[in-house]
PDB file of N, CA and C in Angstrom:
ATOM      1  N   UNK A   1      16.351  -2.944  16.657  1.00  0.00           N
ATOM      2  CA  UNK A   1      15.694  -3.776  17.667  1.00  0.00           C
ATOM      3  C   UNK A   1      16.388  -3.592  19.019  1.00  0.00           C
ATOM      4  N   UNK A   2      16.008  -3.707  19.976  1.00  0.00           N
ATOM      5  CA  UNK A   2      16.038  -3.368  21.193  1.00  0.00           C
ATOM      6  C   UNK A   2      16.445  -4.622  22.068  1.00  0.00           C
ATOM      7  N   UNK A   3      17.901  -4.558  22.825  1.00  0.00           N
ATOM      8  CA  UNK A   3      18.097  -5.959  23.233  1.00  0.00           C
ATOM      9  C   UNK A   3      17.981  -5.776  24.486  1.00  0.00           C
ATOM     10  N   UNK A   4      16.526  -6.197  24.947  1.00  0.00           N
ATOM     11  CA  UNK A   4      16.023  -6.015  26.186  1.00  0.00           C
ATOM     12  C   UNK A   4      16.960  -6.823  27.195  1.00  0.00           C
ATOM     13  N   UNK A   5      17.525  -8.201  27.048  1.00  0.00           N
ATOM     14  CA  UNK A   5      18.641  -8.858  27.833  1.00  0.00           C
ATOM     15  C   UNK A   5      19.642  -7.769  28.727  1.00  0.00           C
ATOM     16  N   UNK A   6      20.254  -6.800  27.526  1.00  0.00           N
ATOM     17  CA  UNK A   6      21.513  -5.854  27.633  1.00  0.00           C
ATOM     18  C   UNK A   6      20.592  -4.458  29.055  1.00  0.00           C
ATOM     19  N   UNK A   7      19.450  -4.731  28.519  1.00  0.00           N
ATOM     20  CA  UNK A   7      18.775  -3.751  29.441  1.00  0.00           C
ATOM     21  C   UNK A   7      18.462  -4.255  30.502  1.00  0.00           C
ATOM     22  N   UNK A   8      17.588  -5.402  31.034  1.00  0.00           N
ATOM     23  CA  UNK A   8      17.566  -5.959  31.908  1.00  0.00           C
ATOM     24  C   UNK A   8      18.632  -6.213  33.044  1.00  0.00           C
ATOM     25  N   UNK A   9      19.640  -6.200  32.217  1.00  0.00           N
ATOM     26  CA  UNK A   9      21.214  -6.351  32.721  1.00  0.00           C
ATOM     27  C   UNK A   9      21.539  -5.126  33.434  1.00  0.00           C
ATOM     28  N   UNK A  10      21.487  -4.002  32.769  1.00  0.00           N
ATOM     29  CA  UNK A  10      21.812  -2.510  33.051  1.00  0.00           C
ATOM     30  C   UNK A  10      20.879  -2.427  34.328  1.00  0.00           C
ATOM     31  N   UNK A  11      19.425  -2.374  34.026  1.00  0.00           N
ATOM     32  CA  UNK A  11      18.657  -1.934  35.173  1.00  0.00           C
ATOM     33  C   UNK A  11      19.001  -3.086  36.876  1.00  0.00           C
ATOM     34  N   UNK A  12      19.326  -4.335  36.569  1.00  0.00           N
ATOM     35  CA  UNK A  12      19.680  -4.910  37.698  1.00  0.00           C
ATOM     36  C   UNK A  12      20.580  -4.176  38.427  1.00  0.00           C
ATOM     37  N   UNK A  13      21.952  -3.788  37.488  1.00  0.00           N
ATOM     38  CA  UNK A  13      22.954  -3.144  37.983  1.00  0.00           C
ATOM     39  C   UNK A  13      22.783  -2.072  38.667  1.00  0.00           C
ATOM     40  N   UNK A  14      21.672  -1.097  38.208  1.00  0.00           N
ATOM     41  CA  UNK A  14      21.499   0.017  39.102  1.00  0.00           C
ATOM     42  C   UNK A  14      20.648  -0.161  40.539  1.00  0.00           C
ATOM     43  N   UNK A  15      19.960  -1.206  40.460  1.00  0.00           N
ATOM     44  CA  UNK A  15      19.670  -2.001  41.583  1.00  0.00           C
ATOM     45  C   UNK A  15      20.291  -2.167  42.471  1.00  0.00           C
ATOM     46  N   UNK A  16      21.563  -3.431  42.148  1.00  0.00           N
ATOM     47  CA  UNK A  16      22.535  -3.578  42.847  1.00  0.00           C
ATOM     48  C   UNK A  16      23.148  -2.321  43.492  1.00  0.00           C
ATOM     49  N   UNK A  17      23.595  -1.750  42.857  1.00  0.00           N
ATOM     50  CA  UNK A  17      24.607  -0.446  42.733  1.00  0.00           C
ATOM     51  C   UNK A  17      23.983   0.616  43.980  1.00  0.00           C
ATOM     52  N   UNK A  18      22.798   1.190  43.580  1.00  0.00           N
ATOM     53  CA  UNK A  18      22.181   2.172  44.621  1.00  0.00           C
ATOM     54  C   UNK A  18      21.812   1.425  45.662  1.00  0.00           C
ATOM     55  N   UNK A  19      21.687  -0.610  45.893  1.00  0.00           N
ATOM     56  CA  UNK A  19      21.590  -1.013  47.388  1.00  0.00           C
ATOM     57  C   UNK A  19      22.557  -1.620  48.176  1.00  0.00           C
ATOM     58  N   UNK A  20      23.630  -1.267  47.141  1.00  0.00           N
ATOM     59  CA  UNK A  20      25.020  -1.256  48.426  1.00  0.00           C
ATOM     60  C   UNK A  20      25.212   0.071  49.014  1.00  0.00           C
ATOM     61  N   UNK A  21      24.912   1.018  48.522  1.00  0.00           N
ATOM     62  CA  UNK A  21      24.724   2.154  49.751  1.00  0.00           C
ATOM     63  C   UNK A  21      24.517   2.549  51.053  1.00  0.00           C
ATOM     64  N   UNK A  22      23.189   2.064  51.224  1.00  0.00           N
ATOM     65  CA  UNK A  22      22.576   2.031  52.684  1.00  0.00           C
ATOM     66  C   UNK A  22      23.218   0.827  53.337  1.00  0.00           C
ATOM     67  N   UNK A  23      23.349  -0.411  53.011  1.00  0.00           N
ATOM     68  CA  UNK A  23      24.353  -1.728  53.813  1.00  0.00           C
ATOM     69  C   UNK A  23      25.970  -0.873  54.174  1.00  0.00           C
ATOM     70  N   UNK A  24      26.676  -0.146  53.022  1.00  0.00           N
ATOM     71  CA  UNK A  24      27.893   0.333  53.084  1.00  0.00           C
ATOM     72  C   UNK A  24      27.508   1.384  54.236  1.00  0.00           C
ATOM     73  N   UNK A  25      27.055   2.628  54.154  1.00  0.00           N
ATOM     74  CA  UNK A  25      26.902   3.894  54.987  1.00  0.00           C
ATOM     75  C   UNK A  25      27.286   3.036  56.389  1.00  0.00           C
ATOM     76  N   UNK A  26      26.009   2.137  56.266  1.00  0.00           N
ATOM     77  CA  UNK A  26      25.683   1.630  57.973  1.00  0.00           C
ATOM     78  C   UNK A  26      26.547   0.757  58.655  1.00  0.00           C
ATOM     79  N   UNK A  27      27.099   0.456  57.924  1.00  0.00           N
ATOM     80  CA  UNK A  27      28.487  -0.736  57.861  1.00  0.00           C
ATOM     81  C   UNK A  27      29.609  -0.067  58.715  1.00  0.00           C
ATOM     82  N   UNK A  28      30.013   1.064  58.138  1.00  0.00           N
ATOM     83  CA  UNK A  28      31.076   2.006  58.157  1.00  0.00           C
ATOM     84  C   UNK A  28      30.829   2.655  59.403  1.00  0.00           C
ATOM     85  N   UNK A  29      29.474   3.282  59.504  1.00  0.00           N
ATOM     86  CA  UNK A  29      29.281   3.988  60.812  1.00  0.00           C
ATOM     87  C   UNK A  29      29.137   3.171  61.666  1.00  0.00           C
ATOM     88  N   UNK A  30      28.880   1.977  62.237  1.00  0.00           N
ATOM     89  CA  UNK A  30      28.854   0.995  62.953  1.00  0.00           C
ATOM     90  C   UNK A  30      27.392   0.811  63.138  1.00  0.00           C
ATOM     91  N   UNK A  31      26.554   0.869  62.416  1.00  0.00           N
ATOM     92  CA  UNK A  31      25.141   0.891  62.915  1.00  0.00           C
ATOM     93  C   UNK A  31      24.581  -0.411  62.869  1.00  0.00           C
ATOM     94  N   UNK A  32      23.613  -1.134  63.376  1.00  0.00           N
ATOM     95  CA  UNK A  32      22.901  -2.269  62.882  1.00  0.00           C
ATOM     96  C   UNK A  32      21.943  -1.882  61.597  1.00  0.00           C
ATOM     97  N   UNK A  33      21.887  -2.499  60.986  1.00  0.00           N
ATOM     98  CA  UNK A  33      20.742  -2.331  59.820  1.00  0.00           C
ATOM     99  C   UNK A  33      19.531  -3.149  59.022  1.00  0.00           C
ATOM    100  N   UNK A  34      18.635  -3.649  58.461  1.00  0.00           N
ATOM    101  CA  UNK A  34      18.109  -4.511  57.688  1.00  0.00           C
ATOM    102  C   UNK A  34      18.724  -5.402  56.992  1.00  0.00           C
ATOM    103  N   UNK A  35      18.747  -6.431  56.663  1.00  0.00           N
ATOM    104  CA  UNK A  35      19.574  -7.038  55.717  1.00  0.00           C
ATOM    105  C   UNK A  35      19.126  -8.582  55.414  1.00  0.00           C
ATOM    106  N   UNK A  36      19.144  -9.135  54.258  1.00  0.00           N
ATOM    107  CA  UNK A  36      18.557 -10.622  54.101  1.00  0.00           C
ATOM    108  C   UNK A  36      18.902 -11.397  54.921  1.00  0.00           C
ATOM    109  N   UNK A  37      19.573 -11.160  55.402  1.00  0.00           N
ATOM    110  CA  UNK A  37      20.589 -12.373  56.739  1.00  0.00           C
ATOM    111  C   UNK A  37      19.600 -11.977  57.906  1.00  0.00           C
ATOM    112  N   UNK A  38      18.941 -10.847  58.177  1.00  0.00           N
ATOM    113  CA  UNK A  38      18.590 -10.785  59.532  1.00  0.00           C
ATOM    114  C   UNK A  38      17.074 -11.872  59.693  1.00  0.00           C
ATOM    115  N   UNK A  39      16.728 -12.190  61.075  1.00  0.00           N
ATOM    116  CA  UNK A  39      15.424 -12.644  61.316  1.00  0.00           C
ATOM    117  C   UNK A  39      14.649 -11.573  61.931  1.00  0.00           C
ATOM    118  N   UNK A  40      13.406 -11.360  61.610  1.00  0.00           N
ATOM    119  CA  UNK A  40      12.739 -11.723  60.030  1.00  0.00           C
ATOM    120  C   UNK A  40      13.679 -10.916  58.868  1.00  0.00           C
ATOM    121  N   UNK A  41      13.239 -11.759  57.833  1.00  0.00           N
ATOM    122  CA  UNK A  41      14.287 -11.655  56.631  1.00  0.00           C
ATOM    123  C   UNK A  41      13.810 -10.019  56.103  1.00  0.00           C
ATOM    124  N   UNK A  42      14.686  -9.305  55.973  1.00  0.00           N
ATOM    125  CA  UNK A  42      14.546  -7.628  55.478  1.00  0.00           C
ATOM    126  C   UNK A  42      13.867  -7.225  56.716  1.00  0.00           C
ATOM    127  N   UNK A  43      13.781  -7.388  57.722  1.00  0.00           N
ATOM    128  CA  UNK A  43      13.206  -6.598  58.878  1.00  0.00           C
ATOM    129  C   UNK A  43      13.792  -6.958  59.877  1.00  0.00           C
ATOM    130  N   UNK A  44      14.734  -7.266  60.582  1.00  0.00           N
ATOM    131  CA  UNK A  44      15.656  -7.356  61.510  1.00  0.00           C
ATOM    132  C   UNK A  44      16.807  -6.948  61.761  1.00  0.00           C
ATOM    133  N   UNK A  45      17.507  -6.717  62.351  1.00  0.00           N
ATOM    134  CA  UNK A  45      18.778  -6.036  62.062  1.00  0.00           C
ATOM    135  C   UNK A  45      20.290  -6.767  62.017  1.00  0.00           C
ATOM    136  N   UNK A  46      20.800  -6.433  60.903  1.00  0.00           N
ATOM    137  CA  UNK A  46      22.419  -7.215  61.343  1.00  0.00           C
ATOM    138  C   UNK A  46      23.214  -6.147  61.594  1.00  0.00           C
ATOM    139  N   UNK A  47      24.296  -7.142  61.677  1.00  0.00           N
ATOM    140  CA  UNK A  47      25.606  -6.208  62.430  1.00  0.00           C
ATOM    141  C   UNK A  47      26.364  -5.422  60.991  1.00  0.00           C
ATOM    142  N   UNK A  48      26.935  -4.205  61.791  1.00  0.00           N
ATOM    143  CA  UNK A  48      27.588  -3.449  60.895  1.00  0.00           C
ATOM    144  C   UNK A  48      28.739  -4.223  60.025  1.00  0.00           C
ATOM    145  N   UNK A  49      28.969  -5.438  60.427  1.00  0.00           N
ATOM    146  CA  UNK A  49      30.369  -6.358  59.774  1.00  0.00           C
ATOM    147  C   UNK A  49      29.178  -7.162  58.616  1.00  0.00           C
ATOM    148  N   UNK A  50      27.872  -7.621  59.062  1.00  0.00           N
ATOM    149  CA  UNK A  50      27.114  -8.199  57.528  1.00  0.00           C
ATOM    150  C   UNK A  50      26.877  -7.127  56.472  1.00  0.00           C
ATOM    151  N   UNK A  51      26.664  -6.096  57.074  1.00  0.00           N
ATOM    152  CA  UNK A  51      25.764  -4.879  55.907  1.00  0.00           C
ATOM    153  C   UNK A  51      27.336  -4.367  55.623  1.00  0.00           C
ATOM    154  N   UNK A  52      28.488  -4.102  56.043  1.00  0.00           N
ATOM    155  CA  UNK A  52      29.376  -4.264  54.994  1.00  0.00           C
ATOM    156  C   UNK A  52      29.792  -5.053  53.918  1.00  0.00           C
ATOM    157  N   UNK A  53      29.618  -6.333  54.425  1.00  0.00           N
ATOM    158  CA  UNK A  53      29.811  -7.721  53.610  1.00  0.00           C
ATOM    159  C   UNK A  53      28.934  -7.613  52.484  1.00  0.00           C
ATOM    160  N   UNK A  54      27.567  -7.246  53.058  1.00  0.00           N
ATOM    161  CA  UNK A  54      26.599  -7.261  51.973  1.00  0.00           C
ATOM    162  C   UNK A  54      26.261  -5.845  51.043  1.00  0.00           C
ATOM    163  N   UNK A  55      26.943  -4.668  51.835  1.00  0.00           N
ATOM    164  CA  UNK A  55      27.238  -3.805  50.687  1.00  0.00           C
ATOM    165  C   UNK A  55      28.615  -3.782  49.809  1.00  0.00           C
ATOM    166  N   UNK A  56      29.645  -4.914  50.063  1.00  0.00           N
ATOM    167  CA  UNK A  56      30.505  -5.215  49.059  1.00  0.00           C
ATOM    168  C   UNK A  56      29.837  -6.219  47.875  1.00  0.00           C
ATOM    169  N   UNK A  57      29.537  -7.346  48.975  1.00  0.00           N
ATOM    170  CA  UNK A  57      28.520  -7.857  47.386  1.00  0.00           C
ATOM    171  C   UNK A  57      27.714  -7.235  46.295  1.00  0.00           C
ATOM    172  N   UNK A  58      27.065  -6.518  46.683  1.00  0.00           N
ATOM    173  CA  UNK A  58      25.965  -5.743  45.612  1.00  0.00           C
ATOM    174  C   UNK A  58      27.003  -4.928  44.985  1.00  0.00           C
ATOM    175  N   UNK A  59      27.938  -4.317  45.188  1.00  0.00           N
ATOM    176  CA  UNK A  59      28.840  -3.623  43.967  1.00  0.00           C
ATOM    177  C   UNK A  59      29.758  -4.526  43.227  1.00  0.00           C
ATOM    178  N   UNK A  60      29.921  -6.044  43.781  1.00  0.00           N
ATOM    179  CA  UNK A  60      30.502  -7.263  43.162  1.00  0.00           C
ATOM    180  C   UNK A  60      29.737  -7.325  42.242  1.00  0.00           C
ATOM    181  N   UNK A  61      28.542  -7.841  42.723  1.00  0.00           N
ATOM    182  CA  UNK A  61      26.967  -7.901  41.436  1.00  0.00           C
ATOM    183  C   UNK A  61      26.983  -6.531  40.443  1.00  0.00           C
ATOM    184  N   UNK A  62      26.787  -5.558  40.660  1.00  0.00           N
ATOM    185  CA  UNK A  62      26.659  -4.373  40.029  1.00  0.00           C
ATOM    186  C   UNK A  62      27.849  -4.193  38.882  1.00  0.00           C
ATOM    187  N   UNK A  63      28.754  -4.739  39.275  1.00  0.00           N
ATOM    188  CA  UNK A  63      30.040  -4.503  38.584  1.00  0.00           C
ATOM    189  C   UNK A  63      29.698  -5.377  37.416  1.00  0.00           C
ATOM    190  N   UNK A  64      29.327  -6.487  37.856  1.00  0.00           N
ATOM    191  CA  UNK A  64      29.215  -7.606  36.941  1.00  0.00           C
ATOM    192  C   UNK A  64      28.366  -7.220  36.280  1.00  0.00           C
ATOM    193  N   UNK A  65      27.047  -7.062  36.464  1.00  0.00           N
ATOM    194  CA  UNK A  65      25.704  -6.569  35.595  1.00  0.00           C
ATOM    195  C   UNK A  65      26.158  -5.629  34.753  1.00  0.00           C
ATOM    196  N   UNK A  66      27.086  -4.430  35.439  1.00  0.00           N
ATOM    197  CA  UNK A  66      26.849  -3.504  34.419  1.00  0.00           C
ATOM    198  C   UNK A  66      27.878  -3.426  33.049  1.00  0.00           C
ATOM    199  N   UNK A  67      29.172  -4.173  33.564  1.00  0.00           N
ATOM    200  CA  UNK A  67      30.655  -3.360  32.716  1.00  0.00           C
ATOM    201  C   UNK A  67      30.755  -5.501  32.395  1.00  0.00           C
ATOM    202  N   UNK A  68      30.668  -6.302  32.940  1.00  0.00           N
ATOM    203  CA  UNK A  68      30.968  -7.608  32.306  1.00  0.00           C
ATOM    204  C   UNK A  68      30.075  -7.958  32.128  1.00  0.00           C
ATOM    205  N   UNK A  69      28.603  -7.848  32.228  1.00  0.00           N
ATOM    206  CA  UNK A  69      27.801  -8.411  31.197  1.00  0.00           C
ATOM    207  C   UNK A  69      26.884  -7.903  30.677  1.00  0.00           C
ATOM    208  N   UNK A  70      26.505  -6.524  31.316  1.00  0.00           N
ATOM    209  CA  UNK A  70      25.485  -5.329  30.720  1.00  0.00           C
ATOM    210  C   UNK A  70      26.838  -5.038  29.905  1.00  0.00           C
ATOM    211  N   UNK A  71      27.562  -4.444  29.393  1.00  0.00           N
ATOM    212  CA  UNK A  71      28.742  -3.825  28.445  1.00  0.00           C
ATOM    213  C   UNK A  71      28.334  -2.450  28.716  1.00  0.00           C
ATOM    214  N   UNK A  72      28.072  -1.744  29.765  1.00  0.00           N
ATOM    215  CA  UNK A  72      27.854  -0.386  29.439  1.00  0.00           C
ATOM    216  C   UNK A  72      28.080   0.111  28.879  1.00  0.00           C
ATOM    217  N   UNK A  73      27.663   1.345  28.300  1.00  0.00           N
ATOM    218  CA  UNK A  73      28.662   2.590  26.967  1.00  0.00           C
ATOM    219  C   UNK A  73      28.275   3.909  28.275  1.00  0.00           C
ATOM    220  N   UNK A  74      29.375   4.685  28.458  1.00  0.00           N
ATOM    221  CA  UNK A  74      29.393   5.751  28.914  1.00  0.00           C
ATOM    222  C   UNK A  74      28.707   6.758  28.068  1.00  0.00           C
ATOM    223  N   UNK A  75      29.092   6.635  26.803  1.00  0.00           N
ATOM    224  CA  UNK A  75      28.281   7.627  26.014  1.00  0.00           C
ATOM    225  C   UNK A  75      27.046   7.389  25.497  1.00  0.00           C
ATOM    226  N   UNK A  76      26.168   6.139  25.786  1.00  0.00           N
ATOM    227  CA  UNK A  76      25.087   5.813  25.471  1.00  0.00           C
ATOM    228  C   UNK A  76      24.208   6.268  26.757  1.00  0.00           C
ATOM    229  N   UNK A  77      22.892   7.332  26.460  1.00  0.00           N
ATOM    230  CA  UNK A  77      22.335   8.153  27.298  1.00  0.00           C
ATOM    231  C   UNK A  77      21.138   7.263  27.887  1.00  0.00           C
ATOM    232  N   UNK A  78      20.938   6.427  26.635  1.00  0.00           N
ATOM    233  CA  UNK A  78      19.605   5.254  26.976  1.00  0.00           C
ATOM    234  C   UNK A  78      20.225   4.160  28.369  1.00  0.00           C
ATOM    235  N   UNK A  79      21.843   3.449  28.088  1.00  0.00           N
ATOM    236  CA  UNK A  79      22.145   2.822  29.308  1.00  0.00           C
ATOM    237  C   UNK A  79      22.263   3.297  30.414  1.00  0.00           C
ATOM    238  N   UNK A  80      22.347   4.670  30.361  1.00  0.00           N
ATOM    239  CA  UNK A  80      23.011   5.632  31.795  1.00  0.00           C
ATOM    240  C   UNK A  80      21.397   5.900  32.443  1.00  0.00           C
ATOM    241  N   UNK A  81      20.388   6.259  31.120  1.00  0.00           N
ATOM    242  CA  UNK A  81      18.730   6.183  31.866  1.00  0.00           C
ATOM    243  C   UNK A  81      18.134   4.961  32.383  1.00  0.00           C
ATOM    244  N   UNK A  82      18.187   3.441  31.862  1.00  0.00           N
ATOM    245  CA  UNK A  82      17.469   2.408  32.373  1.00  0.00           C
ATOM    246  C   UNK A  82      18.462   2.257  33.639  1.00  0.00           C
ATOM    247  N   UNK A  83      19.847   2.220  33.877  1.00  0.00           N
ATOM    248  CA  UNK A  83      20.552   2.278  35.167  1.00  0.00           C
ATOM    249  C   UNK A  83      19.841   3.341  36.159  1.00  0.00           C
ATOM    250  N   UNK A  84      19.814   4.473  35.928  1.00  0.00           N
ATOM    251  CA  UNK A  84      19.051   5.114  36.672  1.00  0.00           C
ATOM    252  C   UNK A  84      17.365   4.587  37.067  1.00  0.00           C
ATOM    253  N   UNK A  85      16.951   4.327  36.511  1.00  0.00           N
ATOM    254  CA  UNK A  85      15.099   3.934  36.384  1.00  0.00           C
ATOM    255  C   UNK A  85      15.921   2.444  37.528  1.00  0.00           C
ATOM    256  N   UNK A  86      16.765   1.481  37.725  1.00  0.00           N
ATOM    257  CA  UNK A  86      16.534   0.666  38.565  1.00  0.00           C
ATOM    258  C   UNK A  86      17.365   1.169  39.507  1.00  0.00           C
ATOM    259  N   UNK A  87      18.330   2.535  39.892  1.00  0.00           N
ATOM    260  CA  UNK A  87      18.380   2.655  40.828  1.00  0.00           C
ATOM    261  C   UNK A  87      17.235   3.515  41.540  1.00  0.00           C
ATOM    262  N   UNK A  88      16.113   4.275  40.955  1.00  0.00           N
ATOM    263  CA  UNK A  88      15.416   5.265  41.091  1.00  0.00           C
ATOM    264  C   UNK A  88      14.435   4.237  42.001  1.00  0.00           C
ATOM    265  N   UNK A  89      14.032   3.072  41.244  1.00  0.00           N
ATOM    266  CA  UNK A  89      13.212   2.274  41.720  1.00  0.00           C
ATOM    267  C   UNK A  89      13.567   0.883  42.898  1.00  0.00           C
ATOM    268  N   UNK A  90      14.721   0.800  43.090  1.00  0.00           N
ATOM    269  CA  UNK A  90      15.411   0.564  44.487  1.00  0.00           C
ATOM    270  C   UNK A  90      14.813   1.355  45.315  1.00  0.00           C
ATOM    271  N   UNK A  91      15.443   2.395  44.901  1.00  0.00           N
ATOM    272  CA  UNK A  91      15.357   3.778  46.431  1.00  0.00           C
ATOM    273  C   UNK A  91      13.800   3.951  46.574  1.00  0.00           C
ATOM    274  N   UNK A  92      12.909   3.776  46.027  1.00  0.00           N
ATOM    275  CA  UNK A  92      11.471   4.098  46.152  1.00  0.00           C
ATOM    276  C   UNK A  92      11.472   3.416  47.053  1.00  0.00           C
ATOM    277  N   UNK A  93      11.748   1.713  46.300  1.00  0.00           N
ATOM    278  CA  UNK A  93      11.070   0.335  47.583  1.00  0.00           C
ATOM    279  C   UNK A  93      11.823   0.984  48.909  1.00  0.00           C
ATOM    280  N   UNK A  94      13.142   1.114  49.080  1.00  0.00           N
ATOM    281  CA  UNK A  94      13.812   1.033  50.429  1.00  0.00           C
ATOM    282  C   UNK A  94      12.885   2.146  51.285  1.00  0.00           C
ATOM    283  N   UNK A  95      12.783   3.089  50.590  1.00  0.00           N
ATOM    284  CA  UNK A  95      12.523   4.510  51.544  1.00  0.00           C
ATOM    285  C   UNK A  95      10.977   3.777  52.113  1.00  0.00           C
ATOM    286  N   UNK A  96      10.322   3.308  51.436  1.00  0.00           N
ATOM    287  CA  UNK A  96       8.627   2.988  51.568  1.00  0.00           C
ATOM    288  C   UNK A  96       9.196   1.704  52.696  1.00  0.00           C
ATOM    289  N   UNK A  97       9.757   0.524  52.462  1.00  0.00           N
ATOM    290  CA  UNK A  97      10.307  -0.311  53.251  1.00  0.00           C
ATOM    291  C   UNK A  97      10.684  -0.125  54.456  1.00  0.00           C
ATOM    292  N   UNK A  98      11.717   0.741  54.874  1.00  0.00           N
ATOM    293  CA  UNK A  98      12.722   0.804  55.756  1.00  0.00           C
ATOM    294  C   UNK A  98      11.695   1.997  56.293  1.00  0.00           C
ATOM    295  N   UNK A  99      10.948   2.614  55.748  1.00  0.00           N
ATOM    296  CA  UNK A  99      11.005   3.829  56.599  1.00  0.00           C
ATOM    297  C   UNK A  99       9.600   3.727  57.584  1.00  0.00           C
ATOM    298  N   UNK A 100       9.259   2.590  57.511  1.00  0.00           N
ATOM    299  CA  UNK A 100       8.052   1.954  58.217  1.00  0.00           C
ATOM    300  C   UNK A 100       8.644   1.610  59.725  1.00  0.00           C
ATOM    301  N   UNK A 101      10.187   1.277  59.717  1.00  0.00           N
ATOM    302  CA  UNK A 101      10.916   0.754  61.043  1.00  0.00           C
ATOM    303  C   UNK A 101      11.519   1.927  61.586  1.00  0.00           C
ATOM    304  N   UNK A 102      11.955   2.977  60.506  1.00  0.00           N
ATOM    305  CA  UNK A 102      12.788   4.318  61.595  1.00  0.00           C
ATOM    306  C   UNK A 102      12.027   5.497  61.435  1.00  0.00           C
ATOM    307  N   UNK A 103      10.432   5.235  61.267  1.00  0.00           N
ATOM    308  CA  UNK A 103       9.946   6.785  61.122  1.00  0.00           C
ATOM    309  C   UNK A 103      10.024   7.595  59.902  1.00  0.00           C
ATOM    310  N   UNK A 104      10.293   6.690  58.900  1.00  0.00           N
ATOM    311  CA  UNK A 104       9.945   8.038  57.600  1.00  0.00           C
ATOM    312  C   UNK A 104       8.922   8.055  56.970  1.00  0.00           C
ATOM    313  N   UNK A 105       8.572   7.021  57.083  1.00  0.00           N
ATOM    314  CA  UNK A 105       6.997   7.305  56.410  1.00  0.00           C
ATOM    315  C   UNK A 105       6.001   8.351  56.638  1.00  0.00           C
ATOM    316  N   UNK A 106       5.871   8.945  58.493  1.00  0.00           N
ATOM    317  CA  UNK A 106       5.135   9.675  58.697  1.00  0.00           C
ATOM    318  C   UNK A 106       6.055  11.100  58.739  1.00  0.00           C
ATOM    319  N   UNK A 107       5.056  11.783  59.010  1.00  0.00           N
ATOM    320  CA  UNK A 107       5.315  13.413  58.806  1.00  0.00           C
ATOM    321  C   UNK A 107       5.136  14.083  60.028  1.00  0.00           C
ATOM    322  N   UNK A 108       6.146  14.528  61.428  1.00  0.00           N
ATOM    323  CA  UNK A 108       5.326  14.905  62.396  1.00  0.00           C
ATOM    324  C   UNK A 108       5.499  16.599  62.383  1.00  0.00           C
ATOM    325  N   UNK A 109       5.286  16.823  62.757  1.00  0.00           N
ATOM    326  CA  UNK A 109       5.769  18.415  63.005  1.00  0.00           C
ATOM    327  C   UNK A 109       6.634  18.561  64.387  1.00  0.00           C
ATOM    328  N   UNK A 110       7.731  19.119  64.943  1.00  0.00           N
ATOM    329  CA  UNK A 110       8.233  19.058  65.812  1.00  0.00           C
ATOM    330  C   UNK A 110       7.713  20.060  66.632  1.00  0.00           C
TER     331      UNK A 110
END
């Protein structure tokens, strides 16, 4: 039987995990970025000191989801795939999300 809990757990984590990335990158380089704190909420920009803050949280969360309460197994290929499937499906939303505000959505030719 299949303990969807342990999975649910895993796939949050890869959630978490692949959306402290873009908060961290932008953090570091000093950039402003999207972030729940900004107005409007996910479409405004905060400062490179929140999207650090808030790409330390999500690997706080991630940590937790995956190794203290997902129990990951390194050698289990099924936890290392549903982690992937919610970071795969993070990065879909962000790119479709975010890329409506810096131009990725369209295709121009230069």
């Amino acid at each position: 039987m299949l303990n969807w809990l342990h999975y649910f757990l895993l796939f949050g984590g890869g959630v978490f995990l692949m959306n402290a990335v873009p908060h961290l990158v932008s953090g570091v380089l000093g950039r402003p970025f999207q972030s729940p704190f900004a107005q409007p909420r996910g479409e405004g920009l905060s400062s490179s000191t929140v999207n650090v803050l808030w790409g330390f949280a999500n690997l706080v969360l991630a940590y937790l989801l995956l190794v203290r309460f997902g129990a990951f197994h390194w050698d289990d290929g099924v936890d290392a795939l549903v982690i992937g499937l919610g970071a795969f499906a993070i990065s879909l939303f962000a790119a479709r999300h975010f890329g409506r505000f810096h131009g990725g959505n369209t295709l121009e030719r230069q």
